[in-house]
C-alpha atoms as a PDB file:
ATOM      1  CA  UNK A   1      12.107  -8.387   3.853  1.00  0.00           C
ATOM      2  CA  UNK A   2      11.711 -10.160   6.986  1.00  0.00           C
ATOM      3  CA  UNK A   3       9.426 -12.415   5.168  1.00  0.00           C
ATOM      4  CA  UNK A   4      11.905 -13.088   2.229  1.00  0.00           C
ATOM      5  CA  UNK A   5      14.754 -13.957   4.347  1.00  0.00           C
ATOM      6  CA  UNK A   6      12.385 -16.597   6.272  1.00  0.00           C
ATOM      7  CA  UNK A   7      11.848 -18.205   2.720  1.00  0.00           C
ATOM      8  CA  UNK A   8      15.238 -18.288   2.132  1.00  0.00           C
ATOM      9  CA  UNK A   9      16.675 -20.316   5.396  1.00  0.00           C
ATOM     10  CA  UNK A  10      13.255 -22.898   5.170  1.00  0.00           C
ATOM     11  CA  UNK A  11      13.774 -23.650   1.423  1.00  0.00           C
ATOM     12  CA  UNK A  12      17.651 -24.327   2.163  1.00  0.00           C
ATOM     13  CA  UNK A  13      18.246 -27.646   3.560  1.00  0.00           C
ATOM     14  CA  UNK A  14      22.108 -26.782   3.123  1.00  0.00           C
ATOM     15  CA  UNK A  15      24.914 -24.325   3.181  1.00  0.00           C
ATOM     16  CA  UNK A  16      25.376 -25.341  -0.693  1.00  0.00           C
ATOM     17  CA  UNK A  17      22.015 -24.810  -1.528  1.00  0.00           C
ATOM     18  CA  UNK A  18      21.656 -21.665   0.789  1.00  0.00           C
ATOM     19  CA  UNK A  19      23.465 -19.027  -1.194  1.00  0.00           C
ATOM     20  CA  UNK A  20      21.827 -20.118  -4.529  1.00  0.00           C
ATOM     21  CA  UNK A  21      18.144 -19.838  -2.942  1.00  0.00           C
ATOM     22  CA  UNK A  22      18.728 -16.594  -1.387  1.00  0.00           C
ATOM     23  CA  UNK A  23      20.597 -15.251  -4.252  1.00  0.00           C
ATOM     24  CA  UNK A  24      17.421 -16.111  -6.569  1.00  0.00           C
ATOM     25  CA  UNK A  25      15.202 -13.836  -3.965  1.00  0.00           C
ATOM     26  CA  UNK A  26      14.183 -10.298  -4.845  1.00  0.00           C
ATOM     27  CA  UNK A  27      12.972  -7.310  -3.279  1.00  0.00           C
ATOM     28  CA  UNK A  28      12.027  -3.847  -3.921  1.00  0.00           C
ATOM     29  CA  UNK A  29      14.802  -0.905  -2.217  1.00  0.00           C
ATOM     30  CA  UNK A  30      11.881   1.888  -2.607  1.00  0.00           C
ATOM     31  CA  UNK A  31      12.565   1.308  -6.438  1.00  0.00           C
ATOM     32  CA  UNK A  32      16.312   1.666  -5.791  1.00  0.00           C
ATOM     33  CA  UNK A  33      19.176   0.229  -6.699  1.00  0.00           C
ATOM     34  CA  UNK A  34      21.926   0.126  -3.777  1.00  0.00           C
ATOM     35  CA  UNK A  35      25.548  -0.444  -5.603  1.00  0.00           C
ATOM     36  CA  UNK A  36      26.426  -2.253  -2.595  1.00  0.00           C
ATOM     37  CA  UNK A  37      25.424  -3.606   0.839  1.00  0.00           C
ATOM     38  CA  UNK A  38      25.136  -1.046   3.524  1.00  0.00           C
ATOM     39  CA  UNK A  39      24.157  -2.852   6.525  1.00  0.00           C
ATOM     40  CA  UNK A  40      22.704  -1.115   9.457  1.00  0.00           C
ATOM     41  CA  UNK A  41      23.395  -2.887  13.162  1.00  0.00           C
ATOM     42  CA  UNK A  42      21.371  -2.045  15.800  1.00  0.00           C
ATOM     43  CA  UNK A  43      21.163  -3.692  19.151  1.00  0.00           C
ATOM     44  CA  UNK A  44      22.095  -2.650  22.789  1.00  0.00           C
ATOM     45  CA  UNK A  45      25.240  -2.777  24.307  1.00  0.00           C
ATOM     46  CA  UNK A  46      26.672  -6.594  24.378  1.00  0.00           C
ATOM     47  CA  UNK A  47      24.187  -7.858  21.888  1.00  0.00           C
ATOM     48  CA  UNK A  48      27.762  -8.706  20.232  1.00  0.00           C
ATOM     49  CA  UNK A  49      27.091  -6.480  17.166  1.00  0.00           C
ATOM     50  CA  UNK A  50      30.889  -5.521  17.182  1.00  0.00           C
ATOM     51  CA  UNK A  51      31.919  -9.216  16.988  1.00  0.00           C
ATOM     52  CA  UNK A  52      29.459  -9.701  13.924  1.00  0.00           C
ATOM     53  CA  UNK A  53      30.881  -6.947  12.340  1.00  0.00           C
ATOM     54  CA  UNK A  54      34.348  -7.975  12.181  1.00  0.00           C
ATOM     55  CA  UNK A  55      33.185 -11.641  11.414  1.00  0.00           C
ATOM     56  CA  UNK A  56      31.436  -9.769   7.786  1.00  0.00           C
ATOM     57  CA  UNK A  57      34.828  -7.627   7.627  1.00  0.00           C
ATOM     58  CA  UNK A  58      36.485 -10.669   7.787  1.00  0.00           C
ATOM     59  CA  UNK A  59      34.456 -12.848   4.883  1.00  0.00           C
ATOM     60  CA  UNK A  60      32.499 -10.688   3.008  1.00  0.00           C
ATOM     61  CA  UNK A  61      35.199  -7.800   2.546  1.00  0.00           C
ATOM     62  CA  UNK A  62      32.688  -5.365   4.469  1.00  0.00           C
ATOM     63  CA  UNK A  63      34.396  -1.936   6.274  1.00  0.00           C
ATOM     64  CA  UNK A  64      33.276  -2.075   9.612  1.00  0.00           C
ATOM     65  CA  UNK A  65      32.469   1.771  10.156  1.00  0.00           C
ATOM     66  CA  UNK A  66      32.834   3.061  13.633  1.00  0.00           C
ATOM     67  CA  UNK A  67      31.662   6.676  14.898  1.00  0.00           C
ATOM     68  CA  UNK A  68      34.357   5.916  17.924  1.00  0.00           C
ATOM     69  CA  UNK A  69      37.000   4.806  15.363  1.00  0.00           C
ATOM     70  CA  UNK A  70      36.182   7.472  13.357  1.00  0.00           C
ATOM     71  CA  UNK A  71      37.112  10.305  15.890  1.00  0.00           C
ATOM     72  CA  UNK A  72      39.883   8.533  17.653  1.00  0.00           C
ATOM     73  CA  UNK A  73      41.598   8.123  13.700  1.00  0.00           C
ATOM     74  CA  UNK A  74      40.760  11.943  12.721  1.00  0.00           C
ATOM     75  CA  UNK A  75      42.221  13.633  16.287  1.00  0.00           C
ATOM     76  CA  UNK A  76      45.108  11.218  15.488  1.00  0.00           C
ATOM     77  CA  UNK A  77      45.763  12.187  12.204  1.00  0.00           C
ATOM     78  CA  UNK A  78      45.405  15.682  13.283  1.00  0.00           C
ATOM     79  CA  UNK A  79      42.734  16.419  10.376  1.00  0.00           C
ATOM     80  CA  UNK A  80      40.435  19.725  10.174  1.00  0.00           C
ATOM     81  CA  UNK A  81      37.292  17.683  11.408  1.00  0.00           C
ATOM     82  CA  UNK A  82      39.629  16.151  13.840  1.00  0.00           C
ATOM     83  CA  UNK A  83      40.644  19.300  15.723  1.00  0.00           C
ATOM     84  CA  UNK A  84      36.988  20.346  15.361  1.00  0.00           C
ATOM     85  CA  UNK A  85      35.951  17.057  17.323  1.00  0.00           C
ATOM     86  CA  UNK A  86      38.445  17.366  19.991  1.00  0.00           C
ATOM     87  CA  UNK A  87      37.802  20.121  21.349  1.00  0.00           C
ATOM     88  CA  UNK A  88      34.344  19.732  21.477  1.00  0.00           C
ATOM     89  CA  UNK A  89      35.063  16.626  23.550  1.00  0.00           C
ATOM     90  CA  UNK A  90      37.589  18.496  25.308  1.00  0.00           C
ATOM     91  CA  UNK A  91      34.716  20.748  27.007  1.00  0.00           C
ATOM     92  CA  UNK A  92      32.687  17.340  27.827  1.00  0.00           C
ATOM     93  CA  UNK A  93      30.421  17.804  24.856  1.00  0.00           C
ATOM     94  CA  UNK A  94      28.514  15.449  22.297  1.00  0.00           C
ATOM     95  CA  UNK A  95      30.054  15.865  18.674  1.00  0.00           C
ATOM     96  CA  UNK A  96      27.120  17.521  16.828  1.00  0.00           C
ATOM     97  CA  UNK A  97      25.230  15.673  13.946  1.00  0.00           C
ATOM     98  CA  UNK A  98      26.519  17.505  10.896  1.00  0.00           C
ATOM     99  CA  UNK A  99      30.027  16.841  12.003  1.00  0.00           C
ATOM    100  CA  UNK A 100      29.651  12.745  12.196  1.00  0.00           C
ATOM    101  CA  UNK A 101      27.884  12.544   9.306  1.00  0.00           C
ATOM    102  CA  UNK A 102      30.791  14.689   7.617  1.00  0.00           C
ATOM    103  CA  UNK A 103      32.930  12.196   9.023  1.00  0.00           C
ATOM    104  CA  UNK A 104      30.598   9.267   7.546  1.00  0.00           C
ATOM    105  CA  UNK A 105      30.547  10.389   4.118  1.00  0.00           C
ATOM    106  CA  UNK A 106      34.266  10.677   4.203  1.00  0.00           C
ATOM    107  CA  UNK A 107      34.674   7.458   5.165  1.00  0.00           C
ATOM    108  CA  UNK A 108      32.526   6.174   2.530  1.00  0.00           C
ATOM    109  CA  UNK A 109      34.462   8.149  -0.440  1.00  0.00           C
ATOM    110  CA  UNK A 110      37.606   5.675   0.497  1.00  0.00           C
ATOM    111  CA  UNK A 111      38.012   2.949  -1.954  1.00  0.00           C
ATOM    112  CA  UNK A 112      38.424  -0.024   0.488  1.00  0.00           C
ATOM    113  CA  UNK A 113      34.476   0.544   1.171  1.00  0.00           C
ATOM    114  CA  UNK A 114      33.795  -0.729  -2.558  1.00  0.00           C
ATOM    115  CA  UNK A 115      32.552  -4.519  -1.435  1.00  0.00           C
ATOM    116  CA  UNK A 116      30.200  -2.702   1.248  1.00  0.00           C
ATOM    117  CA  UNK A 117      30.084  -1.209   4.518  1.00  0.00           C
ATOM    118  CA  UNK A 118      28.290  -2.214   7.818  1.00  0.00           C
ATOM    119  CA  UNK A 119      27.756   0.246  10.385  1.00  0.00           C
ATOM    120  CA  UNK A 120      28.287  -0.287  13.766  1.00  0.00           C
ATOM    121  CA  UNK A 121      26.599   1.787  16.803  1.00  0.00           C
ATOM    122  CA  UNK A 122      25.474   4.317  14.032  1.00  0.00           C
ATOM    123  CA  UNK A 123      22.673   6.152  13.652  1.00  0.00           C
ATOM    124  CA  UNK A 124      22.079   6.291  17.173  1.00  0.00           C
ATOM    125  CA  UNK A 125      19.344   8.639  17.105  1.00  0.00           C
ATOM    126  CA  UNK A 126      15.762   8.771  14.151  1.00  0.00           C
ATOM    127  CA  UNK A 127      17.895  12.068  13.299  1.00  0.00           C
ATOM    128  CA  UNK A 128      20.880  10.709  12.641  1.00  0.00           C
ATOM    129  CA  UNK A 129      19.109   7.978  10.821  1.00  0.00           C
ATOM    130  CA  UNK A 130      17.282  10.962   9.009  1.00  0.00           C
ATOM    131  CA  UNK A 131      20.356  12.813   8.268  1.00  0.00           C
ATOM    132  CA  UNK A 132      22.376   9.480   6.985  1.00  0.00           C
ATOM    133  CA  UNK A 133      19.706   8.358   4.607  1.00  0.00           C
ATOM    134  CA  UNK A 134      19.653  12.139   2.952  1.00  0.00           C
ATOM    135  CA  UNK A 135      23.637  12.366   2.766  1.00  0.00           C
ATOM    136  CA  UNK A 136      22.948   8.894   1.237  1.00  0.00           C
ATOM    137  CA  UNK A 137      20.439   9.840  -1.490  1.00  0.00           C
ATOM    138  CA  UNK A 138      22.317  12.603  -2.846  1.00  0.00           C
ATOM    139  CA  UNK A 139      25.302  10.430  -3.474  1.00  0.00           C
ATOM    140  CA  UNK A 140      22.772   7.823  -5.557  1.00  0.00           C
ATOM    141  CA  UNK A 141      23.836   5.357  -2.439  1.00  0.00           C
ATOM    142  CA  UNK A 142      21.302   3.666   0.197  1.00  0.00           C
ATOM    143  CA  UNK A 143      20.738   1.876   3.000  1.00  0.00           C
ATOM    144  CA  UNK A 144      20.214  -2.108   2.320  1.00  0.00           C
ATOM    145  CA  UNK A 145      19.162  -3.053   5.273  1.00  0.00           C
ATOM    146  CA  UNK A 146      19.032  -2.548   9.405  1.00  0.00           C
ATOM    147  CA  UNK A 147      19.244  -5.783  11.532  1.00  0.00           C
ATOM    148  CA  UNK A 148      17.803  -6.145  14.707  1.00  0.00           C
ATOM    149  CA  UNK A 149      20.054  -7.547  17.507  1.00  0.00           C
ATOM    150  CA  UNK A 150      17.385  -8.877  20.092  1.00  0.00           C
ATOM    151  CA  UNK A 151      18.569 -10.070  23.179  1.00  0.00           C
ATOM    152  CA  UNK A 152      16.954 -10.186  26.672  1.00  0.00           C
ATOM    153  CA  UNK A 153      18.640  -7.766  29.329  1.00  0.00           C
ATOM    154  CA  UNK A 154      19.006 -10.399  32.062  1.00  0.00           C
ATOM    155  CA  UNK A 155      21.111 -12.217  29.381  1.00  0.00           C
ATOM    156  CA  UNK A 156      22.987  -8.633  28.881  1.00  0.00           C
ATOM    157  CA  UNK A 157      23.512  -8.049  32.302  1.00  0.00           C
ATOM    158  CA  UNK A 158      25.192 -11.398  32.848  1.00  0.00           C
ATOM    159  CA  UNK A 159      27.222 -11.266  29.514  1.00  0.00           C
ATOM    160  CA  UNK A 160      28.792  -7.999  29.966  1.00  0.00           C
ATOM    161  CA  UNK A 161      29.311  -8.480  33.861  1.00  0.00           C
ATOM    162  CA  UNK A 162      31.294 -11.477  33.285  1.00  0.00           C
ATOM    163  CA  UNK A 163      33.739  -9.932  31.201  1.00  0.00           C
ATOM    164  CA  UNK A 164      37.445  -8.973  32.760  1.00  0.00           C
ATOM    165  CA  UNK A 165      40.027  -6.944  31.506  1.00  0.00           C
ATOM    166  CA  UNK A 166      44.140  -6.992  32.014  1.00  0.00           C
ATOM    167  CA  UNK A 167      45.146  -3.693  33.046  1.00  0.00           C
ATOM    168  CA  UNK A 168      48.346  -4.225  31.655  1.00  0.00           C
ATOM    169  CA  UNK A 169      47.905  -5.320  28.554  1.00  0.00           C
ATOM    170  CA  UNK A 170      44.040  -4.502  27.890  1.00  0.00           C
ATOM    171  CA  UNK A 171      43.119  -7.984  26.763  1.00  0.00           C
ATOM    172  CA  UNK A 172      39.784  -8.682  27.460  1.00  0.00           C
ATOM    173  CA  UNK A 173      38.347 -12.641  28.738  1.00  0.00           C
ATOM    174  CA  UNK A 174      34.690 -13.586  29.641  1.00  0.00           C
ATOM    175  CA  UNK A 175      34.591 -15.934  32.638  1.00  0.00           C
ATOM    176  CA  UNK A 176      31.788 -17.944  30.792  1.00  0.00           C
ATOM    177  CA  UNK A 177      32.460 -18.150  27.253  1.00  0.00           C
ATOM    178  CA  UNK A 178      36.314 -16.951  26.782  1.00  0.00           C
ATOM    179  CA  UNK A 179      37.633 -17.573  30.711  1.00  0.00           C
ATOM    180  CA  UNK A 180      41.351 -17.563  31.542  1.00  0.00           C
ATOM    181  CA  UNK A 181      43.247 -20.592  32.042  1.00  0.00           C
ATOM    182  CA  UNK A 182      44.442 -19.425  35.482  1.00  0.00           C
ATOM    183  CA  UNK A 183      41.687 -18.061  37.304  1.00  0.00           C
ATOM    184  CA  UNK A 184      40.940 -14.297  37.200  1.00  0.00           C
ATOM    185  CA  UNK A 185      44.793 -14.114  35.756  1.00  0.00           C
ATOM    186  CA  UNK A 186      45.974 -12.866  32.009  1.00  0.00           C
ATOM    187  CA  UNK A 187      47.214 -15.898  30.263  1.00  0.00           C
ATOM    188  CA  UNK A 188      49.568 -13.349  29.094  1.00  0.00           C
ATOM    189  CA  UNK A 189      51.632 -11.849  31.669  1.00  0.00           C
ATOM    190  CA  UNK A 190      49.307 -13.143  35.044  1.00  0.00           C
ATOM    191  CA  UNK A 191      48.268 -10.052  36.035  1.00  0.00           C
ATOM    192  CA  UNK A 192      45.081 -10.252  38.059  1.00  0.00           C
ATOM    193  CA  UNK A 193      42.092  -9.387  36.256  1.00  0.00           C
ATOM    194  CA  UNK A 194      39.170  -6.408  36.804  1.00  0.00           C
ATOM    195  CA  UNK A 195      36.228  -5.707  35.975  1.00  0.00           C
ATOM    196  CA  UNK A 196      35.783  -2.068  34.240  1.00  0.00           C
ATOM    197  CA  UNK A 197      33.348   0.244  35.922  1.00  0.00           C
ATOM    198  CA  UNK A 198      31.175   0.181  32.577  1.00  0.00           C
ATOM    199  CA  UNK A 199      30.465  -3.464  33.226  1.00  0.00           C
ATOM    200  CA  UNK A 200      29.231  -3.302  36.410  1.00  0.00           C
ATOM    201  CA  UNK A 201      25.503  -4.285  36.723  1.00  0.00           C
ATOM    202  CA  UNK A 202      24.246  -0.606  37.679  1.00  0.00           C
ATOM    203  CA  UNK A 203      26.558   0.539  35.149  1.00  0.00           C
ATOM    204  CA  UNK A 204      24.835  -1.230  32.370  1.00  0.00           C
ATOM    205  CA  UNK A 205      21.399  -1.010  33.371  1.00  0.00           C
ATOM    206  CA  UNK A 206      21.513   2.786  32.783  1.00  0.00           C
ATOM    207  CA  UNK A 207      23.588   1.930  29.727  1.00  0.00           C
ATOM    208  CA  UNK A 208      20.217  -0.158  28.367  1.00  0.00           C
ATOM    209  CA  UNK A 209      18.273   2.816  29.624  1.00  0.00           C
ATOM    210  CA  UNK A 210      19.977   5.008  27.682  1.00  0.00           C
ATOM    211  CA  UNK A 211      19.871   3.015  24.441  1.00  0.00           C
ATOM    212  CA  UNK A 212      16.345   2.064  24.470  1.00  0.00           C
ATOM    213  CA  UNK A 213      15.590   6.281  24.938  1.00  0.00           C
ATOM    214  CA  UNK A 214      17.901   6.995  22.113  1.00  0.00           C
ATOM    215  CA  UNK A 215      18.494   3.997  19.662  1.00  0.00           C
ATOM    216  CA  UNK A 216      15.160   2.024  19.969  1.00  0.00           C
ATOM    217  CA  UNK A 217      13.054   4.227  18.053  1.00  0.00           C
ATOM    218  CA  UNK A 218      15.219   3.370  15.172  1.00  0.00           C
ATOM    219  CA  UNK A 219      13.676   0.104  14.930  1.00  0.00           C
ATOM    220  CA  UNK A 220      10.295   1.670  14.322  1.00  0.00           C
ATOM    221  CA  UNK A 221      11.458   3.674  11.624  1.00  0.00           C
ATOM    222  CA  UNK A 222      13.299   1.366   9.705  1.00  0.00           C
ATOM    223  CA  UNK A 223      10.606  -1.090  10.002  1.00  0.00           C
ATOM    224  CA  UNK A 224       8.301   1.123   8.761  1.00  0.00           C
ATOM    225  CA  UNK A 225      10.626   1.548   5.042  1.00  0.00           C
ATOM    226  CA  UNK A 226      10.622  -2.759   4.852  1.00  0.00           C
ATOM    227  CA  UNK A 227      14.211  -2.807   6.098  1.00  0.00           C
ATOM    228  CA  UNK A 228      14.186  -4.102   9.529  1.00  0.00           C
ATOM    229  CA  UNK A 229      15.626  -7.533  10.111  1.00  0.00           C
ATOM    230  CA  UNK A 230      15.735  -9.075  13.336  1.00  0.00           C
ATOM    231  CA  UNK A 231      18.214 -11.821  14.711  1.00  0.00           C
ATOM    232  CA  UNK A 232      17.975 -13.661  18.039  1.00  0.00           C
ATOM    233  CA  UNK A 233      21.536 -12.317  19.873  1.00  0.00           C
ATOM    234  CA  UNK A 234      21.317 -14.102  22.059  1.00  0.00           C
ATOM    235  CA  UNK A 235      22.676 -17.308  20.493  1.00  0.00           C
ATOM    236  CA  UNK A 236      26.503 -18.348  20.154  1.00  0.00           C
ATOM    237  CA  UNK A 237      28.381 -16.088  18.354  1.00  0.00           C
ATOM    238  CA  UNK A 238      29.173 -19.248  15.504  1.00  0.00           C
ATOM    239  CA  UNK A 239      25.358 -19.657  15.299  1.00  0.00           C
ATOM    240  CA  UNK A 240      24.735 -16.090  14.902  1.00  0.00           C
ATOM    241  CA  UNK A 241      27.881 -15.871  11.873  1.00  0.00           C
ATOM    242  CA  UNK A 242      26.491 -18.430   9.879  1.00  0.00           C
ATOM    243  CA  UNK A 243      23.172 -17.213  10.112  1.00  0.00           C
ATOM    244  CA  UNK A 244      24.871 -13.824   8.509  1.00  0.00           C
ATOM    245  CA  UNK A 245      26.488 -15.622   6.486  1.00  0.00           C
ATOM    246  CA  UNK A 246      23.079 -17.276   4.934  1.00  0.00           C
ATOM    247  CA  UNK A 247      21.444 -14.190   4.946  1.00  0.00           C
ATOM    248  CA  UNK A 248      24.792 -11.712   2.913  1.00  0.00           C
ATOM    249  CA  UNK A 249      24.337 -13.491  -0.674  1.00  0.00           C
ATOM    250  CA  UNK A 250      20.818 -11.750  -0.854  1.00  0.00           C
ATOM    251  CA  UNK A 251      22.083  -8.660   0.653  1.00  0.00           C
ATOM    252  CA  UNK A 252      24.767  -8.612  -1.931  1.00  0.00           C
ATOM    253  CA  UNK A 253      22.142  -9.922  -4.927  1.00  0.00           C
ATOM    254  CA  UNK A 254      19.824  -7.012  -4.128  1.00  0.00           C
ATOM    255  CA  UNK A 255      22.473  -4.349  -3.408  1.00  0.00           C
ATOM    256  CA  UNK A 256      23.750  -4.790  -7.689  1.00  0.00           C
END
């Protein structure tokens, strides 16, 4: 795949002629026929896949599915596998497996999830991954594709250890590529700024620790099923859009 989407972007000279070229390209699913794009982010914390995410929410129609969101909407709502998942976090405990991915598939029933979904900090684990792609299969649905955020840590490090956050009113700046007009001051209300503890440099060097026990082995095992695309992260969040942006028509093309 990697090799199909490199075709694509040489042969376009254009944005016009982009979404015609790539739309022309085929590939084999493992002789599958996904009925729409699910899209696969994975990438450590502050590789920006978030922002992406709401960017293909945003132009492509894509549900930007959430594990967090997920949780936080069920306890909310008060649902059955919302009371199961608080008090499991109530005791300081990981929500197991089978319950996320009951929350997943529920998710996916909705109708708003139609044009596509891309998932966001999920699978986290080869299990999950595992687990996912056999939920998938037995509702005829599959994975189209998992892309690769690659970023350097040192360019991690000082991304996420620039941000500040109001404590009043939560909005969050980035004193190098979002910085307040006043210095370390809301444009808001003027409250001073902070930094939150998960931002500190310690803070997310164990955070990268974490994901490359957990997460990275993902890579490996989607790259092994011809799925794995990777995208340099640590570009400008417009460069890294309309790169997306080239690469959805064949996502979409290959997903019908």
């Amino acid at each position: 795949m990697v090799q199909d989407i490199a075709r694509a972007s040489s042969l376009a000279s254009g944005r016009g002629q982009t979404s015609t070229t790539m739309a022309n390209l085929k590939r084999s699913f493992n002789n599958r026929t996904c009925e729409a794009p699910y899209l696969i982010f994975l990438g450590p914390p502050g590789s920006g896949k978030g922002t992406q995410a709401e960017k293909l929410h945003q132009n492509f129609r894509l549900v930007q599915l959430s594990t967090g969101n997920l949780f936080r909407e069920h306890i909310s709502k008060g649902t059955e596998l919302g009371l199961k998942v608080k008090n499991i976090l109530a005791k300081g405990e990981l929500v197991p497996d089978d319950l996320t991915i009951a929350m997943v598939m529920e998710r996916l029933a909705r109708p708003d999830t139609i044009m596509g979904v891309v998932f966001d900090g999920f699978p986290r684990t080869r299990d999950q991954a595992l687990a996912l792609q056999y939920r998938l299969d037995e509702k005829g649905k599959c994975i189209t594709a998992a892309i690769q955020f690659k970023i350097d840590d040192d360019d991690i490090i000082e991304r996420l250890s620039s941000r500040r956050m109001c404590p009043k009113d939560n909005t969050i700046y980035n004193l190098k590529s979002n910085a307040p007009k006043e210095d370390e001051k809301c444009d808001l209300c003027g409250t001073a700024l902070i930094m939150r503890d998960d931002d500190k440099p310690d803070v997310i060097r164990h955070r990268l620790q974490v994901y490359r026990q957990q997460t990275e082995p993902l890579i490996e095992f989607y790259r092994e099923q011809d799925m794995l695309v990777e995208i340099d992260a640590g570009r400008s969040i417009e460069d890294i859009t309309a790169q997306l942006d080239e690469w959805m028509p064949m996502f979409i093309y290959n997903a019908n």
